[in-house]
C-alpha atoms as a PDB file:
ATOM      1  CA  UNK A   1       0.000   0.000   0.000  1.00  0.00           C
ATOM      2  CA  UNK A   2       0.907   3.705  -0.843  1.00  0.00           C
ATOM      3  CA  UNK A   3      -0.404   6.992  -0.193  1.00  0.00           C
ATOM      4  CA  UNK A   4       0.674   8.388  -3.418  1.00  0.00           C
ATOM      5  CA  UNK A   5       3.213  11.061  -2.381  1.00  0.00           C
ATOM      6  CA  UNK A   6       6.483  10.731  -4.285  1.00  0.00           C
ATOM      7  CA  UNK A   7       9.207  10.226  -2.089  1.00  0.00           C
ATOM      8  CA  UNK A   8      11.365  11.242  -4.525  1.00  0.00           C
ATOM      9  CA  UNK A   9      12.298  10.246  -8.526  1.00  0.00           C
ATOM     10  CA  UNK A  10      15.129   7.850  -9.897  1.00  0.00           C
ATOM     11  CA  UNK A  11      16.821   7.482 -13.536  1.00  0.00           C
ATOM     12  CA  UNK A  12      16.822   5.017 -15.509  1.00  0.00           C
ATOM     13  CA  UNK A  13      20.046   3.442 -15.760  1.00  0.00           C
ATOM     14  CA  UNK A  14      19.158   0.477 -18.131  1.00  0.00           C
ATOM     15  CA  UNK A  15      17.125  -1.838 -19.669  1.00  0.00           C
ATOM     16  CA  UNK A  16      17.501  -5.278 -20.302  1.00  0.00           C
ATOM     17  CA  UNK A  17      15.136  -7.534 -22.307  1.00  0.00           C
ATOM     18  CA  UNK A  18      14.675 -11.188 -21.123  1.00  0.00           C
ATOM     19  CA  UNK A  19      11.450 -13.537 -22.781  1.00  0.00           C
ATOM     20  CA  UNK A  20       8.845 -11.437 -22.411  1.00  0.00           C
ATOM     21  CA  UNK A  21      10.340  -9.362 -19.110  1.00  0.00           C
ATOM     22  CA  UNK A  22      12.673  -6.191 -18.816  1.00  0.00           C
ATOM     23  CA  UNK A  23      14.853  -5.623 -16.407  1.00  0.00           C
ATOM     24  CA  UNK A  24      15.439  -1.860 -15.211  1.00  0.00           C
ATOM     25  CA  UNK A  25      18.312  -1.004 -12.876  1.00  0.00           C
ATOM     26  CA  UNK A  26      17.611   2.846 -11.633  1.00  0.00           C
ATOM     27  CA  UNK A  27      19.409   4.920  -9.859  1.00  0.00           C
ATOM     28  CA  UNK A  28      18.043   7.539  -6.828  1.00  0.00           C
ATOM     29  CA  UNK A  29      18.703   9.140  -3.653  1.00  0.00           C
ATOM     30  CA  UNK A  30      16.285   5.833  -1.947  1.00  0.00           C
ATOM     31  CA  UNK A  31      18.211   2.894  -3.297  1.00  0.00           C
ATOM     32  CA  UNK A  32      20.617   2.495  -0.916  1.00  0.00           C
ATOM     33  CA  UNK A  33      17.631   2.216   1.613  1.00  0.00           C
ATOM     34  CA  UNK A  34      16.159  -0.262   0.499  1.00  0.00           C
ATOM     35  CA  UNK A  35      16.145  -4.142   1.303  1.00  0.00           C
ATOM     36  CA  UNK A  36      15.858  -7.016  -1.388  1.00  0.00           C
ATOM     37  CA  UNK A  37      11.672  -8.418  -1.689  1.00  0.00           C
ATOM     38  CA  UNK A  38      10.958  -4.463  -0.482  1.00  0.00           C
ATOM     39  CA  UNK A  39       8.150  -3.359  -2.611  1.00  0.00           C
ATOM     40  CA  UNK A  40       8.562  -0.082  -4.225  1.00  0.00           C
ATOM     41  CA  UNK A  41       6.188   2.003  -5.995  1.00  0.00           C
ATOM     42  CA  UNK A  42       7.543   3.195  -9.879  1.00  0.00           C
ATOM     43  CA  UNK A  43       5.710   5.804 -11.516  1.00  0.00           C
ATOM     44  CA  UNK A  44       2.644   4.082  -9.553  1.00  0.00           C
ATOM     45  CA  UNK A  45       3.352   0.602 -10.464  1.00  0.00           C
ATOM     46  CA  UNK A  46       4.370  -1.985  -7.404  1.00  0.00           C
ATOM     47  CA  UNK A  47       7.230  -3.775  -8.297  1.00  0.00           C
ATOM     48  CA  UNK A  48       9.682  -5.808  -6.417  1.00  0.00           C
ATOM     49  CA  UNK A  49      13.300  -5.003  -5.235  1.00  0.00           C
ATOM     50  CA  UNK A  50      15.598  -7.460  -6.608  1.00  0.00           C
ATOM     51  CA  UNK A  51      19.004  -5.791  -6.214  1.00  0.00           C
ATOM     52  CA  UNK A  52      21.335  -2.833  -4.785  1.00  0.00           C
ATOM     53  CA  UNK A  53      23.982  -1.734  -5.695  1.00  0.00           C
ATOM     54  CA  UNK A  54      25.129   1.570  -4.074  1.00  0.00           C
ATOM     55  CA  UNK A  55      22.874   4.150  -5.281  1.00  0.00           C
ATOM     56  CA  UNK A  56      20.996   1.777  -8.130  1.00  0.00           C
ATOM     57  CA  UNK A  57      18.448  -1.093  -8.152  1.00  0.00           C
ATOM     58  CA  UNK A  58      17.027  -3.622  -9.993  1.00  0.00           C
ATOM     59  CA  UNK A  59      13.428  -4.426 -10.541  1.00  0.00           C
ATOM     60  CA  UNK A  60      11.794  -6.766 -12.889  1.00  0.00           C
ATOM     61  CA  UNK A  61       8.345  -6.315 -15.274  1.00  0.00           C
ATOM     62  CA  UNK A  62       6.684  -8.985 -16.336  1.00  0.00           C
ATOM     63  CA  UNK A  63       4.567  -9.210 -19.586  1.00  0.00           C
ATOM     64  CA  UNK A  64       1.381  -8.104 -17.938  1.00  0.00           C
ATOM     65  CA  UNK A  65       3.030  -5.688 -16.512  1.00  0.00           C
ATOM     66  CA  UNK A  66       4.417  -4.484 -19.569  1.00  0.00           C
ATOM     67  CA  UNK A  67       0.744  -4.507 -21.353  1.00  0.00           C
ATOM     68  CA  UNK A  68      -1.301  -2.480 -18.664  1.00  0.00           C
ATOM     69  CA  UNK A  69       1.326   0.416 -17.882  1.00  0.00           C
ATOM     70  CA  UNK A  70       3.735   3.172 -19.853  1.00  0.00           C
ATOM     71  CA  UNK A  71       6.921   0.712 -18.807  1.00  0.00           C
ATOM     72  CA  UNK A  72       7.130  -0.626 -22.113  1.00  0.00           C
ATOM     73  CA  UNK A  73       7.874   2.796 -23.186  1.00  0.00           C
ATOM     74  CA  UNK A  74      10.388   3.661 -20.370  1.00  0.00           C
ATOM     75  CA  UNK A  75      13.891   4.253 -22.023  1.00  0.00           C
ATOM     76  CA  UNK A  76      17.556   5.081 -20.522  1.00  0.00           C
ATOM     77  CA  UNK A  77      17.773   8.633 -18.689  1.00  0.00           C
ATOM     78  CA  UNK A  78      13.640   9.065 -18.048  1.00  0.00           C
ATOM     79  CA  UNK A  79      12.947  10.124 -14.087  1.00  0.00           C
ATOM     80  CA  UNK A  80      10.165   8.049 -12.640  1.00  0.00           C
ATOM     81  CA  UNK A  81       8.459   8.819  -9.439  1.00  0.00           C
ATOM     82  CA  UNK A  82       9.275   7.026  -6.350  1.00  0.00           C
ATOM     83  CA  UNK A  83       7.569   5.704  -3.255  1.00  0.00           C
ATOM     84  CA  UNK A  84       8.382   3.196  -0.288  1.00  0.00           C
ATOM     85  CA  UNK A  85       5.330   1.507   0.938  1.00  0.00           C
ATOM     86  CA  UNK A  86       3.145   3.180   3.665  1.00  0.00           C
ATOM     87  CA  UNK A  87       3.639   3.264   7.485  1.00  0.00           C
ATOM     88  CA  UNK A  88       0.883   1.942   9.194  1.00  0.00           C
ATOM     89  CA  UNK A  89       1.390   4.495  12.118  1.00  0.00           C
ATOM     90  CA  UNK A  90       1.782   7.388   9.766  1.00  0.00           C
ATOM     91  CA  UNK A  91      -0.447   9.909   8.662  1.00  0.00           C
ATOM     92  CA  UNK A  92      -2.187   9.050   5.263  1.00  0.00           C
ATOM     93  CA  UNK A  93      -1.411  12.637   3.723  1.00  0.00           C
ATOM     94  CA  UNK A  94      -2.696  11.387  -0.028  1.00  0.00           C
ATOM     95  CA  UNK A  95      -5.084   8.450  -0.682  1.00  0.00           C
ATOM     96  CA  UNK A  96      -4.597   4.433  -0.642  1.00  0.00           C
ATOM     97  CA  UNK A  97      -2.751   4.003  -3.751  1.00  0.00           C
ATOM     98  CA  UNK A  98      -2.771  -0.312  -4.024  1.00  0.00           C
ATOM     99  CA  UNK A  99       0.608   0.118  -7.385  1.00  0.00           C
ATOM    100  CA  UNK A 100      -2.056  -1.770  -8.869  1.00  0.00           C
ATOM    101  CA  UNK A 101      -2.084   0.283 -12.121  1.00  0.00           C
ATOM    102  CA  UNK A 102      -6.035   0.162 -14.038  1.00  0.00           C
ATOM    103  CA  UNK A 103      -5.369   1.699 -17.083  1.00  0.00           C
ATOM    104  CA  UNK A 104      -2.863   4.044 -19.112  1.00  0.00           C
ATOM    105  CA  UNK A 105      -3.868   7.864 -20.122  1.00  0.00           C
ATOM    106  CA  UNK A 106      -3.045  10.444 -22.665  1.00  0.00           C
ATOM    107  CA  UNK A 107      -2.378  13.632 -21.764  1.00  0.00           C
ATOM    108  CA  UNK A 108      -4.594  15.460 -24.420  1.00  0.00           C
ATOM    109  CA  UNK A 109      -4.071  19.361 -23.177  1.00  0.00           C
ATOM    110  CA  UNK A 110      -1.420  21.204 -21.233  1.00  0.00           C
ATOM    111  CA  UNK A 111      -1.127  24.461 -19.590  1.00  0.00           C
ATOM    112  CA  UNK A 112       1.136  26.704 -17.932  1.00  0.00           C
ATOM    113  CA  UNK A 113      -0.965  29.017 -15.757  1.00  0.00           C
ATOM    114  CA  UNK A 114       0.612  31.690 -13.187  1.00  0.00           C
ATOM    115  CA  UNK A 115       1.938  29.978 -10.155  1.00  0.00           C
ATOM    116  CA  UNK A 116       0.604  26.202 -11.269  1.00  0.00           C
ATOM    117  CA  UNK A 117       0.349  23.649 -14.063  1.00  0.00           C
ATOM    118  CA  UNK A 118      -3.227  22.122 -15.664  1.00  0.00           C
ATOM    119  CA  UNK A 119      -2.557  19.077 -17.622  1.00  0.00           C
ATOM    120  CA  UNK A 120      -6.174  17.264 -19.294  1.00  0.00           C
ATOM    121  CA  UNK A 121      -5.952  13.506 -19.725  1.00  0.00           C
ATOM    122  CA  UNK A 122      -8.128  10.588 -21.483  1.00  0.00           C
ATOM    123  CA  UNK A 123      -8.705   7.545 -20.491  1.00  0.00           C
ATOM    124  CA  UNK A 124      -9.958   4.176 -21.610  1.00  0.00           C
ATOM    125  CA  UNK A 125     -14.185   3.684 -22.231  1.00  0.00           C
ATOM    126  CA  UNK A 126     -15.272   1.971 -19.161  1.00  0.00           C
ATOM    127  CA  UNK A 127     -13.784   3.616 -16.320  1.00  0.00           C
ATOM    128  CA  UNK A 128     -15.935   6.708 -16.420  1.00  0.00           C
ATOM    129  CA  UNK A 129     -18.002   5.448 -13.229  1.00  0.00           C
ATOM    130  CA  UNK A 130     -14.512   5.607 -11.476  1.00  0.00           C
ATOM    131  CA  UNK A 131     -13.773   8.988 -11.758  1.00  0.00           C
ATOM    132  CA  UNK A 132     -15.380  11.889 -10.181  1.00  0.00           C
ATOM    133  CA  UNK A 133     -15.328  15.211  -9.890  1.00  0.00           C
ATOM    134  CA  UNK A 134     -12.895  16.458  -7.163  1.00  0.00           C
ATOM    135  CA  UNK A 135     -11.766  12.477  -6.803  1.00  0.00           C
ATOM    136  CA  UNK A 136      -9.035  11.339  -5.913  1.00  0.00           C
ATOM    137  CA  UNK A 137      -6.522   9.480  -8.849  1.00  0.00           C
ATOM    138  CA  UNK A 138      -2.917   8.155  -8.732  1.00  0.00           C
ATOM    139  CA  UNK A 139      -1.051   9.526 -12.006  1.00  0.00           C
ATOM    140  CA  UNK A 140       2.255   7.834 -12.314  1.00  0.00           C
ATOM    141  CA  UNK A 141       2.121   7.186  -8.534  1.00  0.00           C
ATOM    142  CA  UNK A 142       0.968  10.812  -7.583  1.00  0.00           C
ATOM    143  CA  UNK A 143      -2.059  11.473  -5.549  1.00  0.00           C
ATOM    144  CA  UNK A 144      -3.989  13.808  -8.058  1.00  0.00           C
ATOM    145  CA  UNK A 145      -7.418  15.378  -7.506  1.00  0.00           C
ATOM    146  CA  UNK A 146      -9.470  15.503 -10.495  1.00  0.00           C
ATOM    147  CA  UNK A 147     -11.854  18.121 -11.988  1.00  0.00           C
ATOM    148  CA  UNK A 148     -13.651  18.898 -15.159  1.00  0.00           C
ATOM    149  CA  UNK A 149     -14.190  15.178 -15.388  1.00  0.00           C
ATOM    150  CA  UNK A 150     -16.528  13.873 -18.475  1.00  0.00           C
ATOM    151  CA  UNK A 151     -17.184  10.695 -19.617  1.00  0.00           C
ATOM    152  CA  UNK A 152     -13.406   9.533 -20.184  1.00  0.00           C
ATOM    153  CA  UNK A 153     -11.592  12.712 -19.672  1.00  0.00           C
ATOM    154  CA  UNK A 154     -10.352  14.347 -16.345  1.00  0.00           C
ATOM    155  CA  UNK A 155      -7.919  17.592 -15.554  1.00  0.00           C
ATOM    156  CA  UNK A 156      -5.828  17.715 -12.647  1.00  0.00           C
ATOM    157  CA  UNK A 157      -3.652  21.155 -11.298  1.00  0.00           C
ATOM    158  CA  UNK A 158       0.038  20.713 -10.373  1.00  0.00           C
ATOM    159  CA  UNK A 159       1.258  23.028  -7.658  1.00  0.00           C
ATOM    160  CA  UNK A 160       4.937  24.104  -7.845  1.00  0.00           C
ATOM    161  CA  UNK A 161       6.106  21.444  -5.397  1.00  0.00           C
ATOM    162  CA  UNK A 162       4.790  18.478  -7.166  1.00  0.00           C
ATOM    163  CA  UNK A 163       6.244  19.914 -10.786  1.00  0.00           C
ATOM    164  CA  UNK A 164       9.571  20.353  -9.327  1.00  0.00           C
ATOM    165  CA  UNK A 165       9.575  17.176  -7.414  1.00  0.00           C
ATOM    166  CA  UNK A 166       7.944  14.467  -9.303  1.00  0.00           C
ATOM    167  CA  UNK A 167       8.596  13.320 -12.930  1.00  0.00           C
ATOM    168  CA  UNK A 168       5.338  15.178 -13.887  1.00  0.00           C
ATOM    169  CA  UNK A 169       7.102  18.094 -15.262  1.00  0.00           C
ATOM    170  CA  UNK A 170       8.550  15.684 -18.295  1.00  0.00           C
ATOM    171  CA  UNK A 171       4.503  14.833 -19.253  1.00  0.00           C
ATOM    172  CA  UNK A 172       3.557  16.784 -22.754  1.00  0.00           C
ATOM    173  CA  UNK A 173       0.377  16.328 -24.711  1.00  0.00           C
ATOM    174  CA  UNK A 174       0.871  12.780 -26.215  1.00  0.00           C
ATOM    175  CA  UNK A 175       2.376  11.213 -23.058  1.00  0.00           C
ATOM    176  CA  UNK A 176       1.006   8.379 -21.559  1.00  0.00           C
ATOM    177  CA  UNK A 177       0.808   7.875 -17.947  1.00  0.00           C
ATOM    178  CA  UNK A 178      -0.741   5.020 -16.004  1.00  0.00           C
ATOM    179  CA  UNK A 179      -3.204   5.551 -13.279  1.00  0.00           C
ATOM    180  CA  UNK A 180      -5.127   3.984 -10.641  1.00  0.00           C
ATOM    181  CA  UNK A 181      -8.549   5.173  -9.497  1.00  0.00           C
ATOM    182  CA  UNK A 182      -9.303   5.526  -6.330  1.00  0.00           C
ATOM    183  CA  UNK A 183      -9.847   1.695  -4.088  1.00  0.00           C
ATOM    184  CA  UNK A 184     -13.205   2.735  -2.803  1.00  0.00           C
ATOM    185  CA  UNK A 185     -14.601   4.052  -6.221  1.00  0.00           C
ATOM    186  CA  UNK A 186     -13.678   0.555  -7.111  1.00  0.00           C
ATOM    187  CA  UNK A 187     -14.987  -1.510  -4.328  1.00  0.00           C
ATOM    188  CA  UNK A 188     -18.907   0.245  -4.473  1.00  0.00           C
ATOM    189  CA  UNK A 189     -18.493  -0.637  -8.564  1.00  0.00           C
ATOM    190  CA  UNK A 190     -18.138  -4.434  -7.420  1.00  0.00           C
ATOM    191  CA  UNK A 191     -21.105  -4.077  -4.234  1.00  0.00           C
ATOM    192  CA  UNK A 192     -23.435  -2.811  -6.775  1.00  0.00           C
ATOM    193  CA  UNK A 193     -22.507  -5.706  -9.815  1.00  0.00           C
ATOM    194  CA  UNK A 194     -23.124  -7.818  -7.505  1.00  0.00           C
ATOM    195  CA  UNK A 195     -26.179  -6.596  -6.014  1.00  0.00           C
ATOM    196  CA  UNK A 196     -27.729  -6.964  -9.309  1.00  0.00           C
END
């Protein structure tokens, strides 16, 4: 579990294809705290710590990994966003983020306004139900609030801290980013499919 505030963003080092997996090794200021099997939350997708070394490690996608998020489009030198997995005895200061990415989105309009950033995404038919108007939403990992949501579009504003501190400032209109709507949203879909 995450809360969806970036600790902080790492480089990619390299990739390395093997079958139908690729192998990052990334470098940031949190890899020489972590621990091997530590889950670690990249760009909002959970994946597994399989090596340190110094200030890099190594995690491994998997095919459906590959298919449902923007790592298949990851290359050498791209930031990604960053975060350990929640304290239970912590304050939640985003929203339960699972890394359990739903769907990818295009960034469709961007805007530099005075003293923040608007960026307008679309999304995949079929998630509307999950997205509401001042929601929350994980994009690449960060806990976003939505507005101006429509049937599979939704903007969210970027305050200074979050541009300069997450890898959100590198999204232009064609990027894809993955996202996760919000756990509850989700749950009350499945209570009322089944109550049918």
């Amino acid at each position: 579990m995450f809360t969806g505030i970036v600790e902080n963003t790492g480089k990619i080092i390299s990739i390395e294809k093997k079958g139908s997996n690729a192998i990052f090794w990334i470098e940031s200021p949190l890899s020489g705290e972590l621990k091997v099997d530590q889950s670690l939350s990249h760009d909002g997708v959970c994946l597994t710590v399989e090596a340190i070394d110094g200030n890099k490690h190594r995690v491994t996608a998997i095919e459906e990994t590959l298919k449902k998020t923007n790592l298949a489009s990851w290359s050498a030198g791209i930031e990604v966003n960053l975060e350990r997995c929640m304290i239970m005895n912590g304050r939640l200061d985003g929203h339960i983020v699972q890394g359990h990415v739903d769907a990818t989105a295009t960034c469709i309009d961007y805007q530099v306004l005075e003293g923040s950033w608007e960026y307008r995404f679309s999304f995949p038919e079929g998630f509307g139900h999950l997205v509401i108007e001042k929601g929350s939403i994980a994009v690449n990992g960060t806990s976003l609030t939505c507005f101006n949501v429509d049937k599979n579009q939704f903007s969210i504003a970027v305050i200074p801290y979050t541009f300069e501190h997450t890898s959100i400032h590198q999204v232009q209109i064609g990027s894809i980013v993955n996202i996760e709507f919000d756990i509850l949203g989700k749950y009350v879909q499945r209570w009322m499919q089944l109550k049918d």
